[in-house]
Every structure is written in structure tokens, then in C-alpha cells.
Protein backbone atom coordinates (compact mmCIF):
# COMPACT_ATOMS: atom_id res chain seq x y z
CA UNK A 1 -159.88 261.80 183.44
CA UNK A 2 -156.83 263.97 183.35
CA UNK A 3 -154.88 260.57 184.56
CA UNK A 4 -156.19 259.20 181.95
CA UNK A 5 -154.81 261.78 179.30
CA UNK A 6 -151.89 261.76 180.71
CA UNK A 7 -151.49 258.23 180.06
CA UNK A 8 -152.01 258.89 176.31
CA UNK A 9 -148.55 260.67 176.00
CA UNK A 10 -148.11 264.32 174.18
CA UNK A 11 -150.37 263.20 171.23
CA UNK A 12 -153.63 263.39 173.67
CA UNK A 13 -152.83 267.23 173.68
CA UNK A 14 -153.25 267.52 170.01
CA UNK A 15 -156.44 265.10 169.73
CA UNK A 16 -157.97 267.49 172.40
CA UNK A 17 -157.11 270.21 170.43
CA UNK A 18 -158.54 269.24 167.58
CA UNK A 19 -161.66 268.17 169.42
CA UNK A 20 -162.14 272.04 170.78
CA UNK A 21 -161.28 273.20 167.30
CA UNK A 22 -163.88 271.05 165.76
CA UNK A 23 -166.54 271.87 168.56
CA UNK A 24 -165.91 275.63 168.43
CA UNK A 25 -166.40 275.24 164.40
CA UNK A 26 -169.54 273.42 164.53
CA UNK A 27 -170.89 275.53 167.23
CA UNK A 28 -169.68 278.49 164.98
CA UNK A 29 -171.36 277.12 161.50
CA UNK A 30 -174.77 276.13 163.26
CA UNK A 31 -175.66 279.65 164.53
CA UNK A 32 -174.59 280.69 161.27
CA UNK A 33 -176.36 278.56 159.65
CA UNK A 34 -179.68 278.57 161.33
CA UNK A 35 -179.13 282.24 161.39
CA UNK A 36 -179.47 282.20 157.64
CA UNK A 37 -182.78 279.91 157.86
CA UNK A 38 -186.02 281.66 155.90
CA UNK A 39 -189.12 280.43 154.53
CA UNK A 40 -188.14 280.78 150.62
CA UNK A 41 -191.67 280.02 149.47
CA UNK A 42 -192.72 283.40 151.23
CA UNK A 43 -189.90 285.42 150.45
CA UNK A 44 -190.03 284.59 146.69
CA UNK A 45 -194.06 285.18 146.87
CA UNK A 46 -193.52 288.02 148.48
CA UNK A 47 -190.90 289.32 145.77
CA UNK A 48 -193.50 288.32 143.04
CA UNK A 49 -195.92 290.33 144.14
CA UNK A 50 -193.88 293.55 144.52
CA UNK A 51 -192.43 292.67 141.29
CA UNK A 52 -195.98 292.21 139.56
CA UNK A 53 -196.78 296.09 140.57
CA UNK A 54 -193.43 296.78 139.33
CA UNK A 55 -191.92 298.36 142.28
CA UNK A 56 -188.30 297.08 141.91
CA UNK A 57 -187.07 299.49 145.19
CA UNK A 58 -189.76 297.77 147.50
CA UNK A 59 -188.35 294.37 146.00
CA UNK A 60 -184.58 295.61 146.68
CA UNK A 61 -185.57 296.84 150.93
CA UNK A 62 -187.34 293.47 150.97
CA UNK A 63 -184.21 291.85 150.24
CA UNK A 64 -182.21 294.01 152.62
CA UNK A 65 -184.81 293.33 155.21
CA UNK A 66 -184.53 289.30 154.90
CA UNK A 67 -181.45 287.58 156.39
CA UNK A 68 -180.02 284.67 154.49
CA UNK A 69 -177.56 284.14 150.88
CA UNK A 70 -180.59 283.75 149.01
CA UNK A 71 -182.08 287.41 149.70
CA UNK A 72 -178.21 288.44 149.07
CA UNK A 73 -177.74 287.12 145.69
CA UNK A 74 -181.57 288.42 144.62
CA UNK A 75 -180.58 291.66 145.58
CA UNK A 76 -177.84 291.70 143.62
CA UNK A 77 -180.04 290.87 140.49
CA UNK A 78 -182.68 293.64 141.36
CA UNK A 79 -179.86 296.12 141.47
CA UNK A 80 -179.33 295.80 137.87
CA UNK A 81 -183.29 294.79 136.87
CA UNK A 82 -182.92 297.18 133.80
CA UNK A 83 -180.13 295.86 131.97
CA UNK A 84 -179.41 293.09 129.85
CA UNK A 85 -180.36 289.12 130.72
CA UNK A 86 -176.43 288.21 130.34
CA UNK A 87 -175.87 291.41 133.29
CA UNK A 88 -178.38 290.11 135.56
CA UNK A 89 -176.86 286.92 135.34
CA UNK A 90 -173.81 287.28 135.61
CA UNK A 91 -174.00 289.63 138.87
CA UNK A 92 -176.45 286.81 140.18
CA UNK A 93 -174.02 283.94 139.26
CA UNK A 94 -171.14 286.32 140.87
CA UNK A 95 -172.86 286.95 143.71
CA UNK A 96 -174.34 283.27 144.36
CA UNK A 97 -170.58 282.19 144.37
CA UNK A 98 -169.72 285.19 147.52
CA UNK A 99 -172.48 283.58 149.38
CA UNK A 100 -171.51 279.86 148.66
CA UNK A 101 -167.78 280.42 149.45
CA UNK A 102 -169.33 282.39 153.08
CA UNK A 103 -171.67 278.96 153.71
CA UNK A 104 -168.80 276.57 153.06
CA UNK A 105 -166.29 278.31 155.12
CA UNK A 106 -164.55 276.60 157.84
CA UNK A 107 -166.20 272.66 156.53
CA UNK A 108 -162.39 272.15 155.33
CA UNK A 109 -161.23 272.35 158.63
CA UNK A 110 -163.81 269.81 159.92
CA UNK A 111 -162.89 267.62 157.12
CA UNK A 112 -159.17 267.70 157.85
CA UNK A 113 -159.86 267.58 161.85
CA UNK A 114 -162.15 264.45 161.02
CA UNK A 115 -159.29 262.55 159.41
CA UNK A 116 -156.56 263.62 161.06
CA UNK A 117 -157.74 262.97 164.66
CA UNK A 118 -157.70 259.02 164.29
CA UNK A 119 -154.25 258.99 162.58
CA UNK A 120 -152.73 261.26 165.67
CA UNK A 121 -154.66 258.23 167.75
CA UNK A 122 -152.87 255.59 165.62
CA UNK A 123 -149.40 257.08 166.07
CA UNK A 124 -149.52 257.63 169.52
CA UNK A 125 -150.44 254.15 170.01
CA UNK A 126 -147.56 253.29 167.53
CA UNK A 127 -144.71 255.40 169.67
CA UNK A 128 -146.59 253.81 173.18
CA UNK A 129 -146.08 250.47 171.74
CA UNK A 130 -142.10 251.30 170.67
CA UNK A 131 -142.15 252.49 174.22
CA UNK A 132 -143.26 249.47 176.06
CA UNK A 133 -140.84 247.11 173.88
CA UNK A 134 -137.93 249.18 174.82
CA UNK A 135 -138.99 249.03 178.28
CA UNK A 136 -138.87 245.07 178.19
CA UNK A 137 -135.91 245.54 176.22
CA UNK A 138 -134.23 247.21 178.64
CA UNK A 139 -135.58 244.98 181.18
CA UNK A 140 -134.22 242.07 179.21
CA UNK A 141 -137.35 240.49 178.98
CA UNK A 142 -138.24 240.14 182.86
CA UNK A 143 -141.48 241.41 183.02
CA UNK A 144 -144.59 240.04 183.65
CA UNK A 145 -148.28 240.12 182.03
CA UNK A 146 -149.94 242.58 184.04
CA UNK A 147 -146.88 245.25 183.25
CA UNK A 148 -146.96 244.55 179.40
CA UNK A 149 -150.86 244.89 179.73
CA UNK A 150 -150.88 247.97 181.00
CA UNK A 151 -148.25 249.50 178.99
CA UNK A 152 -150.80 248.42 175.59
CA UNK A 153 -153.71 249.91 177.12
CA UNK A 154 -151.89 253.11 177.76
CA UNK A 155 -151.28 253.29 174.30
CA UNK A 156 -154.35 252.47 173.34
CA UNK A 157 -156.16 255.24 174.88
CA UNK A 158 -154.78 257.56 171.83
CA UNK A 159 -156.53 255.11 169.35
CA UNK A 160 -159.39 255.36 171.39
CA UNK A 161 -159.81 258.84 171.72
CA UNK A 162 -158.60 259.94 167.84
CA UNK A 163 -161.63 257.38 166.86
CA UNK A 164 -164.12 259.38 168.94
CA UNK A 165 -163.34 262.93 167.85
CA UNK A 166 -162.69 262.11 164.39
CA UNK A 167 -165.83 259.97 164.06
CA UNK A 168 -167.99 262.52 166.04
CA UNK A 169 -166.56 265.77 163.84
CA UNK A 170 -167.05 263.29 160.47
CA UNK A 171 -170.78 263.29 161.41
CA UNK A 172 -171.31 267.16 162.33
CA UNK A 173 -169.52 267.75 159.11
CA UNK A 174 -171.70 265.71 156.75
CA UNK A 175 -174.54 267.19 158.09
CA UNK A 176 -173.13 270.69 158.05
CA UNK A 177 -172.95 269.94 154.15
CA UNK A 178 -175.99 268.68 153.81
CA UNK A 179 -177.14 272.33 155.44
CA UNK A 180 -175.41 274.13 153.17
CA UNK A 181 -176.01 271.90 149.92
CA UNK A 182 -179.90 272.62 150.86
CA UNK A 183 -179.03 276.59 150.79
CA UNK A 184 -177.36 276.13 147.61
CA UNK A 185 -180.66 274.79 146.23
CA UNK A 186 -182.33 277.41 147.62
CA UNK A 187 -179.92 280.18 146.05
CA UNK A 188 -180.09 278.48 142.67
CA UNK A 189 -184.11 277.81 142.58
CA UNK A 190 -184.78 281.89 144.15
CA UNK A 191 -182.01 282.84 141.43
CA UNK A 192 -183.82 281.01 138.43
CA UNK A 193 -187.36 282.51 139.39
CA UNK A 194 -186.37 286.17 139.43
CA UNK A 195 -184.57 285.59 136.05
CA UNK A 196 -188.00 284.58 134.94
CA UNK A 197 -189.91 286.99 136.83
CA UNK A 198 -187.71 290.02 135.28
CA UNK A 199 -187.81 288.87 132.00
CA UNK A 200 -191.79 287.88 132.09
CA UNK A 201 -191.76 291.84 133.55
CA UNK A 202 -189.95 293.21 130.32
CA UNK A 203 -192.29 291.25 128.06
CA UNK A 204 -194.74 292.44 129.44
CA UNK A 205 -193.53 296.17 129.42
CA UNK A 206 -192.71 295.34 125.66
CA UNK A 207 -196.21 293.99 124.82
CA UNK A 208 -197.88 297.38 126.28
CA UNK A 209 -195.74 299.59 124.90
CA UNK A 210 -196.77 298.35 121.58
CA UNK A 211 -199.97 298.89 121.66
């Protein structure tokens, strides 16, 4: 194997970099990621109920308690449960962004190490192939088939391995987003039930207090 890299000229050093950059991401966003993983359906019954007794502190620890950007944000909406709508949703909107920004973090570099890795493979194959034509060049054209051959396939092994780490990272990347576009839903759906909750709380409060 290390023959074989060696083969592939100063470009294989960057593709393998990019491969242990992309691995050490994905490694990196999955435990973050799975780290973040909750059942929302409980959490969000469980914050109705506390909410229905109107014990907004109980809903706050709950949040603090629960790992993931959706508990984050809600917290952050509970904080200011006695002011205006437009407060609440603003500091829920702000907040949802923080989190977003946090899940998203580091896909860029996946992106850029998923179509960058083949073009490295193309040039190095490019620069092998200038290579082995100034090599007959210099040979003035006495060489034979097997020594052109394996001058190509030298130069080929960038192509090669550019196409497997950039099609590889392509794949952990798109589902990374996927991940993260499935939080997002999460964040906006928890965020659009307290709204309702808090404001179906102050009706309420209004409605008895008029009686």
C-alpha cells in the first residue's frame, strides 16, 4: 500500500489528508449528533403537562435536564414566558438560529473535502501523464508498451483514489444533512407548540381573572 501511494506522486499526500480530515469530521458530527438524539413527543408532553399546572421553573430544569437544540431553544422561550408574544419569539427564533449554526458546523468542510478530493485525483493524473510524455520525450520515442503502461497507471492511481474519498465523504455528508435537517424540524415543530402552549396559558389566566 505505501508503494502504491508513493506511486501517486505528492498529490496522494493531500487526498489522504483530506480523507483523515473528512473521517475525523464525520466521526466528530455523529457523536454529536446522536448525542443530541431525544424522543420529542415525550419531552414536549412532558413540558405540557408542567405547563398545564403552570409551573414554568419545573418546565425551565426540565429543559436544562434534556440534552439536545430543541430543549435549548425552549428554554430560551420559558425564560421570558411572561412577556410579550413578539419577545418570546424573537428569543426563540434567536436562539433556534445558535443551535442551527452549532448542528451545521463543520458540513462545509465535508462539502469542500467531497469536491475537492477528485479534482486533486484529476491533476495528479494530469502532471503523471506530462511526466510520462517527457519521459518518452526524452527518450526520443524508444520505449516500449509495457513502460508507457505503467507510467498511465501510476497516474491513475490519484484519479482513483480522489474518486473514493470524495465519493465516500459526498455520502456521509448528505446524510449528515439529512440529520440535521430532521433536528431543524424538530426545533421548529417544539418551538411552534410552546408558542401555543404559552399563549393558550395566558388566555386562560385572562379568562379566570375575569370572572
Amino acid at each position: 500500500m505505501w508503494d502504491v501511494i508513493q506511486k501517486g506522486g505528492p498529490l496522494m499526500y493531500l487526498i489522504i489528508l483530506c480523507s483523515i480530515v473528512a473521517l475525523a469530521v464525520t466521526i466528530e458530527r455523529l457523536y454529536h449528533l446522536h448525542r443530541a438524539k431525544i424522543d420529542s413527543d415525550k419531552f414536549m408532553e412532558g413540558i405540557s403537562n408542567i405547563l398545564k399546572r403552570n409551573r414554568i421553573m419545573e418546565a425551565i430544569d426540565l429543559c436544562e435536564k434534556t440534552p439536545g437544540p430543541a430543549a435549548k431553544v425552549l428554554k430560551q422561550g420559558l425564560l421570558r414566558a411572561s412577556k410579550e408574544k413578539e419577545e418570546i419569539k424573537g428569543a426563540i427564533e434567536s436562539a433556534g438560529k445558535e443551535e442551527v449554526f452549532y448542528l451545521e458546523r463543520y458540513l462545509g468542510v465535508l462539502a469542500t473535502i467531497a469536491g475537492v478530493a477528485p479534482l486533486l485525483g484529476f491533476l495528479g493524473t494530469v502532471t503523471g501523464m506530462i511526466s510520462a510524455f517527457m519521459e518518452i520525450q526524452r527518450l526520443e520515442g524508444s520505449v516500449n508498451a509495457a513502460v508507457l503502461a505503467g507510467g498511465i497507471w501510476q497516474a491513475l492511481i490519484t484519479t482513483a483514489a480522489g474518486l473514493i474519498v470524495g465519493i465516500t465523504t459526498f455520502i456521509f455528508y448528505n446524510y449528515l444533512v439529512t440529520r440535521v435537517q430532521r433536528f431543524v424540524f424538530e426545533i421548529e415543530s417544539s418551538s411552534n407548540d410552546l408558542m401555543e402552549m404559552l399563549i393558550e396559558e395566558k388566555l386562560t389566566e385572562t379568562t379566570f381573572g375575569g370572572r
